[in-house]
C-alpha atoms as a PDB file:
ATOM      1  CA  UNK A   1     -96.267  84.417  64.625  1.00  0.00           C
ATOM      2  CA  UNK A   2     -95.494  87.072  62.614  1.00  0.00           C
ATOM      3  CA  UNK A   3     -93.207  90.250  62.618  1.00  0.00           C
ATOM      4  CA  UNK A   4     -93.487  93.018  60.210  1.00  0.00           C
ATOM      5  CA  UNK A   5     -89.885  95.125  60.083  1.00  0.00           C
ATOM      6  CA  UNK A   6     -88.652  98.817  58.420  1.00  0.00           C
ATOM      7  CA  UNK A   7     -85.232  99.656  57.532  1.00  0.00           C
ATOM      8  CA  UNK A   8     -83.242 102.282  58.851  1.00  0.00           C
ATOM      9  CA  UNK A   9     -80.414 105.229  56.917  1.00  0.00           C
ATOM     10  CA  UNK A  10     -78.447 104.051  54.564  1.00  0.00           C
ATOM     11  CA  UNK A  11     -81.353 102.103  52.760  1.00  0.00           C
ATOM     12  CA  UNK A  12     -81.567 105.251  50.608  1.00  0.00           C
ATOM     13  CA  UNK A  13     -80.962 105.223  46.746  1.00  0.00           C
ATOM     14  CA  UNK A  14     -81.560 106.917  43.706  1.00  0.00           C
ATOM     15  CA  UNK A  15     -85.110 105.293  42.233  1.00  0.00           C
ATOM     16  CA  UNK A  16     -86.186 104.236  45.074  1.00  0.00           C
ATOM     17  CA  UNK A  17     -89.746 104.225  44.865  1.00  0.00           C
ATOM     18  CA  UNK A  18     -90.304 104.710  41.194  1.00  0.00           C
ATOM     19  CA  UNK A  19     -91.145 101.226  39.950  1.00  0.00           C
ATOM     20  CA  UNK A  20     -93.974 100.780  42.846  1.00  0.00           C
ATOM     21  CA  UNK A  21     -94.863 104.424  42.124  1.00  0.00           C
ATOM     22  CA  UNK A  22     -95.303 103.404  38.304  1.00  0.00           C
ATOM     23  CA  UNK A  23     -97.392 100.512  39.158  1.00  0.00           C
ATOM     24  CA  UNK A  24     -99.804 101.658  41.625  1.00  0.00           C
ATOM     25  CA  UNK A  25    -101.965 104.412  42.855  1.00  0.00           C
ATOM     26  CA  UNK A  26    -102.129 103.652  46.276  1.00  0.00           C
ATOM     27  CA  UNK A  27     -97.773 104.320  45.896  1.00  0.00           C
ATOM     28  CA  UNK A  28     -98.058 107.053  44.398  1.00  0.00           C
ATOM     29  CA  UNK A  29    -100.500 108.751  46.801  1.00  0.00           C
ATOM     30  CA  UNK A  30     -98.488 108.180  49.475  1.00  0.00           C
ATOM     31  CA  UNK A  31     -95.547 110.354  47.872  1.00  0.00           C
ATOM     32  CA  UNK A  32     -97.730 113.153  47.321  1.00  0.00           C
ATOM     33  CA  UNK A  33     -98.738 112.872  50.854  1.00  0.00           C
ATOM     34  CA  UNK A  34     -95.459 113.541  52.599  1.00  0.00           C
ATOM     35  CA  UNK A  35     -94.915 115.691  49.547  1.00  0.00           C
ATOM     36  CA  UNK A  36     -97.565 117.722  50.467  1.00  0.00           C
ATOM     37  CA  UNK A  37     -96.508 117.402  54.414  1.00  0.00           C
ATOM     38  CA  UNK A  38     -93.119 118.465  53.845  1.00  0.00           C
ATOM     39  CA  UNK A  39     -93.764 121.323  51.461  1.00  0.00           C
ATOM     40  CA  UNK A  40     -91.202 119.893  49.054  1.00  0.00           C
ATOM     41  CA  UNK A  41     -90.687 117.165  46.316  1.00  0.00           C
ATOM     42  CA  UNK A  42     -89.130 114.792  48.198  1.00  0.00           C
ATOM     43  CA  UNK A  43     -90.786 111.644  45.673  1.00  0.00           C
ATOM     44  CA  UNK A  44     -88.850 113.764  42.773  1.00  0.00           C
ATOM     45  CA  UNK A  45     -85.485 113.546  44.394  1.00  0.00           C
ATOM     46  CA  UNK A  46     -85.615 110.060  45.601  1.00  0.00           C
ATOM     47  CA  UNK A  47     -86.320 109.193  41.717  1.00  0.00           C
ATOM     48  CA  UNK A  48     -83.690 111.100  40.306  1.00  0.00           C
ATOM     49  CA  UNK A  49     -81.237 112.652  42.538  1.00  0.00           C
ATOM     50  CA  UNK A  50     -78.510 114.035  43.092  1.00  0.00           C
ATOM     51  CA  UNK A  51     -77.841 111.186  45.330  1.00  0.00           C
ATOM     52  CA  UNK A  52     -75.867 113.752  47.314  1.00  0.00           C
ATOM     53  CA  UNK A  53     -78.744 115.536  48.461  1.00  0.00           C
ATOM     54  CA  UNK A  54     -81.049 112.480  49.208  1.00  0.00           C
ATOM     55  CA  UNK A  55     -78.208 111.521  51.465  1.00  0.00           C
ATOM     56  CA  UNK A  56     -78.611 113.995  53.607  1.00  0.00           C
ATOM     57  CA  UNK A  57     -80.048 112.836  56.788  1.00  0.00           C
ATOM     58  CA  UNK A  58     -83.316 115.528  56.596  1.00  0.00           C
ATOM     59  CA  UNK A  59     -84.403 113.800  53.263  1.00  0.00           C
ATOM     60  CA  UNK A  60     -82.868 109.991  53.893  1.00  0.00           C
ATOM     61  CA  UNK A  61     -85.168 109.356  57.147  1.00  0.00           C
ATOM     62  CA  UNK A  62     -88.306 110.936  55.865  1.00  0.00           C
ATOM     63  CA  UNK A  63     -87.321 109.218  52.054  1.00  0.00           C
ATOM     64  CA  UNK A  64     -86.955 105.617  53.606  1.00  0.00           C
ATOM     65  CA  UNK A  65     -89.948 105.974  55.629  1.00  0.00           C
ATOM     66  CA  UNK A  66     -92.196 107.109  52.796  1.00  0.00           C
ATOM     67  CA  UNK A  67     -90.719 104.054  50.229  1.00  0.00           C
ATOM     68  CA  UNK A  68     -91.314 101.730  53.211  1.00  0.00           C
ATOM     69  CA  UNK A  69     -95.252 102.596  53.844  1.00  0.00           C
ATOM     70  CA  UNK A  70     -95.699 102.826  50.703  1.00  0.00           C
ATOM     71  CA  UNK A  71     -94.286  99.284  50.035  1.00  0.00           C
ATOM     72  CA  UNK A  72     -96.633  98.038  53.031  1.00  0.00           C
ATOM     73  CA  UNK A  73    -100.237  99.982  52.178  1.00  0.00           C
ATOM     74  CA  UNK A  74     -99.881  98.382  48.124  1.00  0.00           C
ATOM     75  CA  UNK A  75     -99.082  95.052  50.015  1.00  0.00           C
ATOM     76  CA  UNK A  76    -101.968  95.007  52.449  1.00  0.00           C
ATOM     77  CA  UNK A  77    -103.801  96.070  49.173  1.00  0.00           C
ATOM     78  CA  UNK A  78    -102.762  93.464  46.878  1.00  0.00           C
ATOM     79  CA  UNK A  79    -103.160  90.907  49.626  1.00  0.00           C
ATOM     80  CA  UNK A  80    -106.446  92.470  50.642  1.00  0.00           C
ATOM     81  CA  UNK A  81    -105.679  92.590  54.636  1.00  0.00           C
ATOM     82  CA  UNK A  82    -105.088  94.938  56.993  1.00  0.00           C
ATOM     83  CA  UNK A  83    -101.766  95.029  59.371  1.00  0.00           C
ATOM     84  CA  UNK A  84    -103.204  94.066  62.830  1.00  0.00           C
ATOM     85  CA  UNK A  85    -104.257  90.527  60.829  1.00  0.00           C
ATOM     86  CA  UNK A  86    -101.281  89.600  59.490  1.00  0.00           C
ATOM     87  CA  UNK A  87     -98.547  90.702  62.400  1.00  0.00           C
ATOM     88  CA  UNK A  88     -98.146  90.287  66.123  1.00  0.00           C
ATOM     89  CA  UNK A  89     -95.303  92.883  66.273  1.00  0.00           C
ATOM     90  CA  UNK A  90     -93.322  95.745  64.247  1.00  0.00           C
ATOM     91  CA  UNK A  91     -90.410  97.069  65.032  1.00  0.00           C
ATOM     92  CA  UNK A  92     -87.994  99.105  62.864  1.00  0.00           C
ATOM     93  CA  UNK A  93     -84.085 100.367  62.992  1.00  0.00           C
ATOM     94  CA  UNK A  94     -83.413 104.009  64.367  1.00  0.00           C
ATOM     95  CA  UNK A  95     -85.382 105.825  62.096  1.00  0.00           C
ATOM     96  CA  UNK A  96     -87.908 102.746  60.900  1.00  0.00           C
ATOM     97  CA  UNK A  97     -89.242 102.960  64.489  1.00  0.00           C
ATOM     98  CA  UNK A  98     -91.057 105.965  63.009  1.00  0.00           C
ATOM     99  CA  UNK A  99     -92.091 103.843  60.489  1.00  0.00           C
ATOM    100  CA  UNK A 100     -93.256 101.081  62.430  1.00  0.00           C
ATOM    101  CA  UNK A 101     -95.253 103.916  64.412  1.00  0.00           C
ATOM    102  CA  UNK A 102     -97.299 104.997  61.289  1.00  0.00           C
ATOM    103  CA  UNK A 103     -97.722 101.734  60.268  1.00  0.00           C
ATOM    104  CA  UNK A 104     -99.563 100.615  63.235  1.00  0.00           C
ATOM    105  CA  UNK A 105    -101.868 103.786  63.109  1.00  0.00           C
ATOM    106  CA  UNK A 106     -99.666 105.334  66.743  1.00  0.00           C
ATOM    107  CA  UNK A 107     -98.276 108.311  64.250  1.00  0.00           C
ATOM    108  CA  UNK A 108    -100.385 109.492  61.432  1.00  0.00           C
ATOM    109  CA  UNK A 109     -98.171 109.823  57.813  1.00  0.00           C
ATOM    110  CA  UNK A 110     -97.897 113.438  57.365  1.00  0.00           C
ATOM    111  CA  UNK A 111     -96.736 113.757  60.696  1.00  0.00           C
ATOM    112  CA  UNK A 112     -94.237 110.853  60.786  1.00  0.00           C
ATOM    113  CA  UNK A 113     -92.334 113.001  57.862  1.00  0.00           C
ATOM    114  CA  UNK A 114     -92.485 115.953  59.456  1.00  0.00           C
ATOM    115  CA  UNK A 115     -90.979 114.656  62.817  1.00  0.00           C
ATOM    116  CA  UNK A 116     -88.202 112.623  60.550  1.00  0.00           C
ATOM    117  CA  UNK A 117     -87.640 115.718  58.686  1.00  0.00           C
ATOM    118  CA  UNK A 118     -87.098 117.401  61.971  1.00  0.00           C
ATOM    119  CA  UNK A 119     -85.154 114.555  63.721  1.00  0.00           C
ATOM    120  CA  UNK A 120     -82.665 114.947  60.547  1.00  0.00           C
ATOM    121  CA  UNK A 121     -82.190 118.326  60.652  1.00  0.00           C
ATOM    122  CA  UNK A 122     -81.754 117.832  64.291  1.00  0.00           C
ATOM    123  CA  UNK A 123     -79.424 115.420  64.403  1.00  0.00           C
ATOM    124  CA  UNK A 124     -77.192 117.107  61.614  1.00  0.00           C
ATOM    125  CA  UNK A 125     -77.063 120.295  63.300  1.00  0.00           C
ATOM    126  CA  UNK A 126     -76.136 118.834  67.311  1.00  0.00           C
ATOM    127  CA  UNK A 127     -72.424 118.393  66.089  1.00  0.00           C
ATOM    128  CA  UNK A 128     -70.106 120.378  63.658  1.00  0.00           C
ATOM    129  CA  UNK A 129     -69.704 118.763  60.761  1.00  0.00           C
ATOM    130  CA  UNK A 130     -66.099 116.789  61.270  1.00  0.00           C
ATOM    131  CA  UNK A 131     -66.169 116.484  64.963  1.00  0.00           C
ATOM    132  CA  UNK A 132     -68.110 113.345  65.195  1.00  0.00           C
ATOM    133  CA  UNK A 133     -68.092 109.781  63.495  1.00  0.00           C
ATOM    134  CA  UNK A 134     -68.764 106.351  62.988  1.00  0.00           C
ATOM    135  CA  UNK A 135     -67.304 103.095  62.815  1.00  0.00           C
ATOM    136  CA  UNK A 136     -69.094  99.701  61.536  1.00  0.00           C
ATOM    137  CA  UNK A 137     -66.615  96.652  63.748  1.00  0.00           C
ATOM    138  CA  UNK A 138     -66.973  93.407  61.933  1.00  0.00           C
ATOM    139  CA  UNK A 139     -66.251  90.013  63.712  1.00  0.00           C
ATOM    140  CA  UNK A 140     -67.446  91.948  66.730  1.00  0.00           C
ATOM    141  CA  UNK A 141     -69.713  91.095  69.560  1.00  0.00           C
ATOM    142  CA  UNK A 142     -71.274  93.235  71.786  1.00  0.00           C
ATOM    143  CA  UNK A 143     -68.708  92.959  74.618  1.00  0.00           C
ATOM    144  CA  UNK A 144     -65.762  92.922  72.535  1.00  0.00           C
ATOM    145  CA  UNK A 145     -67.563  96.556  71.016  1.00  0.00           C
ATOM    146  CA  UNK A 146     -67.956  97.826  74.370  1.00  0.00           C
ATOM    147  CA  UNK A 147     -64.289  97.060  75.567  1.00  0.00           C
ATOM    148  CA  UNK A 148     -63.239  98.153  72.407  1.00  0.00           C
ATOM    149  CA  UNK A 149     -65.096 101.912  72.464  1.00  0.00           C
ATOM    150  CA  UNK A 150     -63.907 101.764  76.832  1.00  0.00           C
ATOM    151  CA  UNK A 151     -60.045 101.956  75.554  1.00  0.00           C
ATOM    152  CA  UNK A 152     -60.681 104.175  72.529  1.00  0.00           C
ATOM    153  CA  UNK A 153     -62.520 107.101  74.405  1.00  0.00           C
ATOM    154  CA  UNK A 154     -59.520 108.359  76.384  1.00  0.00           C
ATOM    155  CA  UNK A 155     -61.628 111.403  77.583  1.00  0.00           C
ATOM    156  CA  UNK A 156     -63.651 111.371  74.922  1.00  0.00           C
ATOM    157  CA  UNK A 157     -67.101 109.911  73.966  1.00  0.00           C
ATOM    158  CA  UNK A 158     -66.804 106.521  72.109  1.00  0.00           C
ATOM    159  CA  UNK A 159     -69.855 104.405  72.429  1.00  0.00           C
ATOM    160  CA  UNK A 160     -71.711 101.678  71.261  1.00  0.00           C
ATOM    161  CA  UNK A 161     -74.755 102.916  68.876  1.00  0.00           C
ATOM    162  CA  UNK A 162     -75.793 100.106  67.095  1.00  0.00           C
ATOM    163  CA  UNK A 163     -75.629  96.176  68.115  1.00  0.00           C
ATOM    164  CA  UNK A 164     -76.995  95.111  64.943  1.00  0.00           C
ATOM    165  CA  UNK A 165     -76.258  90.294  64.941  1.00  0.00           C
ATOM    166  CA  UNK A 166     -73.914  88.751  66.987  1.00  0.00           C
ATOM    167  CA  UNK A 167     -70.765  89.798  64.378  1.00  0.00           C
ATOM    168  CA  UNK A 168     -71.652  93.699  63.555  1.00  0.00           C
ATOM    169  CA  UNK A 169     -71.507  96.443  66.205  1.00  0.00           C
ATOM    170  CA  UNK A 170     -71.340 100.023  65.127  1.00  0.00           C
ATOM    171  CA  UNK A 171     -69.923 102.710  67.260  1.00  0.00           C
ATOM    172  CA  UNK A 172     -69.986 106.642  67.483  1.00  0.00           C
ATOM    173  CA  UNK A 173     -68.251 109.428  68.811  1.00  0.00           C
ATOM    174  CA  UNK A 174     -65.508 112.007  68.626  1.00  0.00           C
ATOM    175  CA  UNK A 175     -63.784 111.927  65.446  1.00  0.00           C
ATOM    176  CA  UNK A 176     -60.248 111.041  67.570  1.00  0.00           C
ATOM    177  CA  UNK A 177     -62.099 108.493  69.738  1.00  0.00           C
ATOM    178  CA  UNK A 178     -63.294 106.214  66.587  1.00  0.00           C
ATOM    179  CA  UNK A 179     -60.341 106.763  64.869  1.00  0.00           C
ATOM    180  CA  UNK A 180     -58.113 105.496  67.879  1.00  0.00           C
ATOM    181  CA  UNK A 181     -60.568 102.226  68.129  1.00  0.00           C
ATOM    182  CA  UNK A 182     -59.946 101.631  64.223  1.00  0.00           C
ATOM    183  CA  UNK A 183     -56.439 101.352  64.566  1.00  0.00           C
ATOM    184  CA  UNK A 184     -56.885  99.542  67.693  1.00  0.00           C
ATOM    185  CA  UNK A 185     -59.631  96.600  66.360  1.00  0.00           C
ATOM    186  CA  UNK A 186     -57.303  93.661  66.054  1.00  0.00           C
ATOM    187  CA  UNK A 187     -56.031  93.951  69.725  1.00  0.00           C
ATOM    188  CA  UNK A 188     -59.384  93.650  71.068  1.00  0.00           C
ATOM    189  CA  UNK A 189     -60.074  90.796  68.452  1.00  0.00           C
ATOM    190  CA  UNK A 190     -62.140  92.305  66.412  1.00  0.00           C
ATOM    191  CA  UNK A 191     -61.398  91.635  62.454  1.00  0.00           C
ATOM    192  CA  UNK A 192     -62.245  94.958  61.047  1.00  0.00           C
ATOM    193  CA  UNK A 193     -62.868  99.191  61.716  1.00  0.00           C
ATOM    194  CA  UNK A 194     -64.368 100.583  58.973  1.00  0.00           C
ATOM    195  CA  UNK A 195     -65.363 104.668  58.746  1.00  0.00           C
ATOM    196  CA  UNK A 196     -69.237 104.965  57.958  1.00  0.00           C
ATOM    197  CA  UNK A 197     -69.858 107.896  55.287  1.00  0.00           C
ATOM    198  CA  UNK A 198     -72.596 109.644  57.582  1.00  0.00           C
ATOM    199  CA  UNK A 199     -72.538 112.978  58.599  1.00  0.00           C
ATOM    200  CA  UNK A 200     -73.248 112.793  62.492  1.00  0.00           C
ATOM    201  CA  UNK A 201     -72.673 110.606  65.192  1.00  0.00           C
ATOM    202  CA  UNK A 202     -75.563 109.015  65.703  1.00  0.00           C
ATOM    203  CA  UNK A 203     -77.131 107.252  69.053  1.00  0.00           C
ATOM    204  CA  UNK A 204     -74.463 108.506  71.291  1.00  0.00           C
ATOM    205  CA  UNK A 205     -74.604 111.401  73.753  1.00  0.00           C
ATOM    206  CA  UNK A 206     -73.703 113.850  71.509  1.00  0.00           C
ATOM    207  CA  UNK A 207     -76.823 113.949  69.948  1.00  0.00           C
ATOM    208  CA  UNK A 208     -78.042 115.088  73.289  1.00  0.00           C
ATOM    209  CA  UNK A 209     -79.315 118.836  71.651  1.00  0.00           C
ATOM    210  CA  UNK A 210     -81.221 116.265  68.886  1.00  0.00           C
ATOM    211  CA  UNK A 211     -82.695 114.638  71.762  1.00  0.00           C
ATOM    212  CA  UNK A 212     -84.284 117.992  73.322  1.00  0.00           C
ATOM    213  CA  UNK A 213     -85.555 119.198  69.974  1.00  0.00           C
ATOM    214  CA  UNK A 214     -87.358 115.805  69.120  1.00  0.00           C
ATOM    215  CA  UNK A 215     -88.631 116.250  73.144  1.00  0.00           C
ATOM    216  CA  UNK A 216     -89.938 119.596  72.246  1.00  0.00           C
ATOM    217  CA  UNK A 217     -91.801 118.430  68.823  1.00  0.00           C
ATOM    218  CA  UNK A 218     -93.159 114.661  70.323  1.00  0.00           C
ATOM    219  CA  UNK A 219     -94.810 116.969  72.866  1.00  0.00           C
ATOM    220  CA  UNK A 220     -97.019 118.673  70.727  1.00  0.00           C
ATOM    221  CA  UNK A 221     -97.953 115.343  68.715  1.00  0.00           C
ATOM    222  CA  UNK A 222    -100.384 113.069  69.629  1.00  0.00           C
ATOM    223  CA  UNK A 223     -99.416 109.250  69.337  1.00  0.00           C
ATOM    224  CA  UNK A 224    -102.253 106.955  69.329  1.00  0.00           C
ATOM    225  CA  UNK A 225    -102.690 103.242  70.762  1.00  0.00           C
ATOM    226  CA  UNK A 226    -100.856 101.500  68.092  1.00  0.00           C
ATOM    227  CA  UNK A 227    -103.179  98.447  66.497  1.00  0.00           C
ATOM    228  CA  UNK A 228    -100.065  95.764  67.477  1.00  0.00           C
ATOM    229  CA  UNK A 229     -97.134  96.092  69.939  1.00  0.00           C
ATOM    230  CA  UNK A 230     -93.822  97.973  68.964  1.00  0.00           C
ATOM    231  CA  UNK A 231     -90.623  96.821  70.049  1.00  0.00           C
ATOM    232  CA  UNK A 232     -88.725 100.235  70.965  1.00  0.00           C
ATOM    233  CA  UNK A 233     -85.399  99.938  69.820  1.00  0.00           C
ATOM    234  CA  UNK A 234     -83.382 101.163  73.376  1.00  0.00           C
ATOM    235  CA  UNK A 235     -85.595  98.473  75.633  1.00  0.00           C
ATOM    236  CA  UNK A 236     -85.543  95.579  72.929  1.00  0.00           C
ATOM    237  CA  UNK A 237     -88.964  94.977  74.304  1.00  0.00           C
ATOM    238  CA  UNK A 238     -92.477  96.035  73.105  1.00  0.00           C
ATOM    239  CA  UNK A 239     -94.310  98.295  74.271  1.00  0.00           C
ATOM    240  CA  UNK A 240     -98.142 100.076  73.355  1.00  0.00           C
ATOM    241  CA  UNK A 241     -98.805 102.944  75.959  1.00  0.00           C
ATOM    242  CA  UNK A 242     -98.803 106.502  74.139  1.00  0.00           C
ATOM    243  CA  UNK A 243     -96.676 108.333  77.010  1.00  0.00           C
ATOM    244  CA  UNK A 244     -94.147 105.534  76.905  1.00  0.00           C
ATOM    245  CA  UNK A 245     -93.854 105.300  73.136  1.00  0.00           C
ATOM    246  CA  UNK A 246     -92.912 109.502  73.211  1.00  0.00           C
ATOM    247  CA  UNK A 247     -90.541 108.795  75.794  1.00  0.00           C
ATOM    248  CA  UNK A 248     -88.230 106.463  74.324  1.00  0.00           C
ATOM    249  CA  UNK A 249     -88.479 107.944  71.033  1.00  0.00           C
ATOM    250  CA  UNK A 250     -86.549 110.860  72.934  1.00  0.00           C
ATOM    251  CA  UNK A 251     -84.262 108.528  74.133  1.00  0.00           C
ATOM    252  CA  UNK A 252     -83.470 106.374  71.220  1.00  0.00           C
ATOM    253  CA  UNK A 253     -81.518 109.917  69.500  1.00  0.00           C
ATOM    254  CA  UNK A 254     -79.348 109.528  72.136  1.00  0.00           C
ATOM    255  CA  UNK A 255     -79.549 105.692  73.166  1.00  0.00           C
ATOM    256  CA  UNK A 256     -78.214 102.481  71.660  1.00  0.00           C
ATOM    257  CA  UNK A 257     -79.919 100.523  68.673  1.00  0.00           C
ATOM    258  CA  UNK A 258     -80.368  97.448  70.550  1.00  0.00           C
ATOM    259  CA  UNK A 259     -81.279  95.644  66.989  1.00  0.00           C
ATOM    260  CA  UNK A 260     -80.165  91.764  67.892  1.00  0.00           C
ATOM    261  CA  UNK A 261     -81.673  91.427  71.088  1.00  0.00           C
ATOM    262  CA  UNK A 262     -84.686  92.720  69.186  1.00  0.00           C
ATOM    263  CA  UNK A 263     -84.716  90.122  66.896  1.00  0.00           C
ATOM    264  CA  UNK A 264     -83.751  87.275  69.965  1.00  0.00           C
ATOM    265  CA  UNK A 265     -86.760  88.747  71.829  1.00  0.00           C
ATOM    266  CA  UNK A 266     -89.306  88.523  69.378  1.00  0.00           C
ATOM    267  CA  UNK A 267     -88.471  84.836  68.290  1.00  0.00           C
ATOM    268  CA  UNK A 268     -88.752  84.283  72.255  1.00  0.00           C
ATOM    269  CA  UNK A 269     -91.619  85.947  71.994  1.00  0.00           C
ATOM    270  CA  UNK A 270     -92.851  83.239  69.748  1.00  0.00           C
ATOM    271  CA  UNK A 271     -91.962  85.003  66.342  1.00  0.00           C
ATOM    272  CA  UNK A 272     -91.264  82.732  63.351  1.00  0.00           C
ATOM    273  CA  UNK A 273     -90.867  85.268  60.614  1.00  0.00           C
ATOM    274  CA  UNK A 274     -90.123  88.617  59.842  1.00  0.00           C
ATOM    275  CA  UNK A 275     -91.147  90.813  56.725  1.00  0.00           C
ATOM    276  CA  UNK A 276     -88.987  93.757  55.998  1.00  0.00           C
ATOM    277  CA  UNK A 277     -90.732  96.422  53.837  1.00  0.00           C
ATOM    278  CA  UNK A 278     -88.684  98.870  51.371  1.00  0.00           C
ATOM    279  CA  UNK A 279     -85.050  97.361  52.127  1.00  0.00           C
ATOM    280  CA  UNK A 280     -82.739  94.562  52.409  1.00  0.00           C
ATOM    281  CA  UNK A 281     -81.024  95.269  55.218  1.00  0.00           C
ATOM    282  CA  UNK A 282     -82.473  94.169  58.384  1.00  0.00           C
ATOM    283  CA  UNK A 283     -83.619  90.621  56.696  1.00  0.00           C
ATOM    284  CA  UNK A 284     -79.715  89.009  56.917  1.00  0.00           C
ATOM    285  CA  UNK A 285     -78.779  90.781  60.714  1.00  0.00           C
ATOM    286  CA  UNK A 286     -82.245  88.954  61.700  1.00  0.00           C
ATOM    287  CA  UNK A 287     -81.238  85.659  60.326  1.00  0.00           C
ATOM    288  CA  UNK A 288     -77.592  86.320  61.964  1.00  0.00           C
ATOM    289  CA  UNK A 289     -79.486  87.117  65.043  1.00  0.00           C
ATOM    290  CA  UNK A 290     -81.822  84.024  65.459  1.00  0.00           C
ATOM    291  CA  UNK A 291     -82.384  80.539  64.725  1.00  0.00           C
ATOM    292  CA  UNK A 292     -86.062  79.385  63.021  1.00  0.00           C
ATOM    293  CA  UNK A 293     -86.660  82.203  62.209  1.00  0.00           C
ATOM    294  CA  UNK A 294     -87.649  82.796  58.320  1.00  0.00           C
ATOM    295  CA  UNK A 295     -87.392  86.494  56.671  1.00  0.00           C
ATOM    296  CA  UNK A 296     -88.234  87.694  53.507  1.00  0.00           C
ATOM    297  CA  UNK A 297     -87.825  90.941  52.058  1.00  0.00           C
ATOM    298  CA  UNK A 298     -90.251  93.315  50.008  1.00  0.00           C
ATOM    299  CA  UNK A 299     -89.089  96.317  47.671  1.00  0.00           C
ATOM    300  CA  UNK A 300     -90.695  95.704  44.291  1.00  0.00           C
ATOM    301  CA  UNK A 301     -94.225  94.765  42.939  1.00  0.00           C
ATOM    302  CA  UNK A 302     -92.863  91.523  42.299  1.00  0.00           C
ATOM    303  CA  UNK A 303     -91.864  90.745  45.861  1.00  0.00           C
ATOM    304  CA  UNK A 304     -95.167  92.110  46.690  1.00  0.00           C
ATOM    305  CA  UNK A 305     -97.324  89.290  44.406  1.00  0.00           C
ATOM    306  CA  UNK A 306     -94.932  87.083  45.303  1.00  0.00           C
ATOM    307  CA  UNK A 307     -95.457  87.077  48.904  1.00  0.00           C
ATOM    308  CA  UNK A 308     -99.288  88.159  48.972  1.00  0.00           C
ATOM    309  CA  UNK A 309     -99.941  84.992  46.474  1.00  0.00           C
ATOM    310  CA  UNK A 310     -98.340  82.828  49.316  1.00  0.00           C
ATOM    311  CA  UNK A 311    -100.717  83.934  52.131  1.00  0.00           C
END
């Protein structure tokens, strides 16, 4: 059984997108598409820069998300099959839940980039710039994390947002609250605090004004039957009803990235491999995650003949 998987921020980079783009149409069609949807050139900026300004979360979501699909509609091309065949399950990280959405036919592509679009701008404008942050923990597990972020908040908010394998948490907050768990890692045994360069604290409760503007938009867009099960990040679970899918999108600006008991429930689900499609990222925290299970990752053409030949 099979698992097909879509990166999250922070996958972003100058040229991303530009060899596939180079070598096929099918690529390059999907840039103009969210082009087109966004009423901007997004595919321009992702190939050359500034890397500033594709690092802004409005053009880093809808940016991974368009590098991703089109990294999985040249593979199903090249391999000549079509999703539902070759997976049992997608699921994606914070923002590749979107992804994993339009890839399974639940969110169409020109309106995935317009909610990511909006979820960015969203998220970006819920807390002033400098009031909020993040902090990756290494040699951290999730109760160590939670203990951790418990002494840290002193009043304030200082949660976990991401539980990403068994020795990576990452937590967000007040600017005070993360810094106080930094300095206070090694007491709580955990090896290492370090800042994350984002702009927001993401998947905490302060994104709570995110949360009602993504409610707002997911209201007037309609979300289809998707053709395989999603696992929804804030349940770890899958799930295929339309109202339910809406739902805990809404929650999931607010809600924790529950990434490694995603990857433990799918290999008890029976899942003995995951594909990750336009990053690198997700492939190790699965293998951290899980035992038996293979992963492979697919960014370039290469990657793409490589692992359609092997079908």
């Amino acid at each position: 059984m099979r698992a097909f998987i879509f990166p999250g921020q922070g996958s972003q980079k100058v040229g991303m997108g530009q060899e596939l783009a180079d070598q096929s149409d099918i690529a390059r069609a999907v840039f103009a598409e969210v082009d087109e949807a966004l009423g901007q050139s997004l595919f321009a900026l992702m190939c050359d820069g500034p890397e500033e300004e594709l690092t802004l979360t409005e053009n880093a979501q809808p940016a991974i998300m368009a590098n991703a699909i089109a990294t999985l509609r040249v593979a199903e091309a090249e391999g000549g099959f079509a999703l539902a065949d070759r997976t049992s399950f997608v699921a994606g990280h914070s923002l590749g839940e979107y992804t994993a959405l339009c890839a399974v036919g639940a969110l169409d592509l020109p309106t995935t980039a317009k909610l990511l679009k909006l979820r960015g701008m969203a998220m970006q404008a819920a807390v002033p710039v400098g009031e909020g942050s993040m902090a990756a923990l290494l040699g951290a597990d999730i109760e160590k994390a939670e203990a951790l972020a418990k002494a840290a908040a002193e009043g304030e908010i200082c949660t976990v947002a991401n539980d990403n394998d068994p020795g990576q948490v990452v937590i967000s907050g007040h600017k005070g609250a993360i810094e106080r768990a930094i300095a206070m890692v090694k007491d709580h045994g955990i090896k290492r605090g370090i800042p994350l360069p984002v702009s927001a604290p993401f998947h905490c409760p302060l994104m709570q004004p995110a949360a009602d503007a993504m409610a707002e938009a997911l209201d007037e867009v309609e979300i289809a039957a998707p053709s395989v099960p999603v696992f929804a990040n804030v349940r770890a679970a899958s799930v295929s009803d339309s109202d339910e899918i809406r739902a805990l999108l809404v929650e999931q600006v607010t809600g924790r990235v529950r990434w490694r008991e995603t990857a433990t429930n799918m290999a008890a689900a029976g899942v003995v491999e995951t594909v990750e499609f336009g990053g690198k990222v997700l492939s190790p925290m699965v293998g951290r995650s899980t035992e038996g299970v293979t992963t492979t990752s697919i960014v370039t053409m290469d990657d793409i003949t490589g692992w359609t030949g092997s079908l």
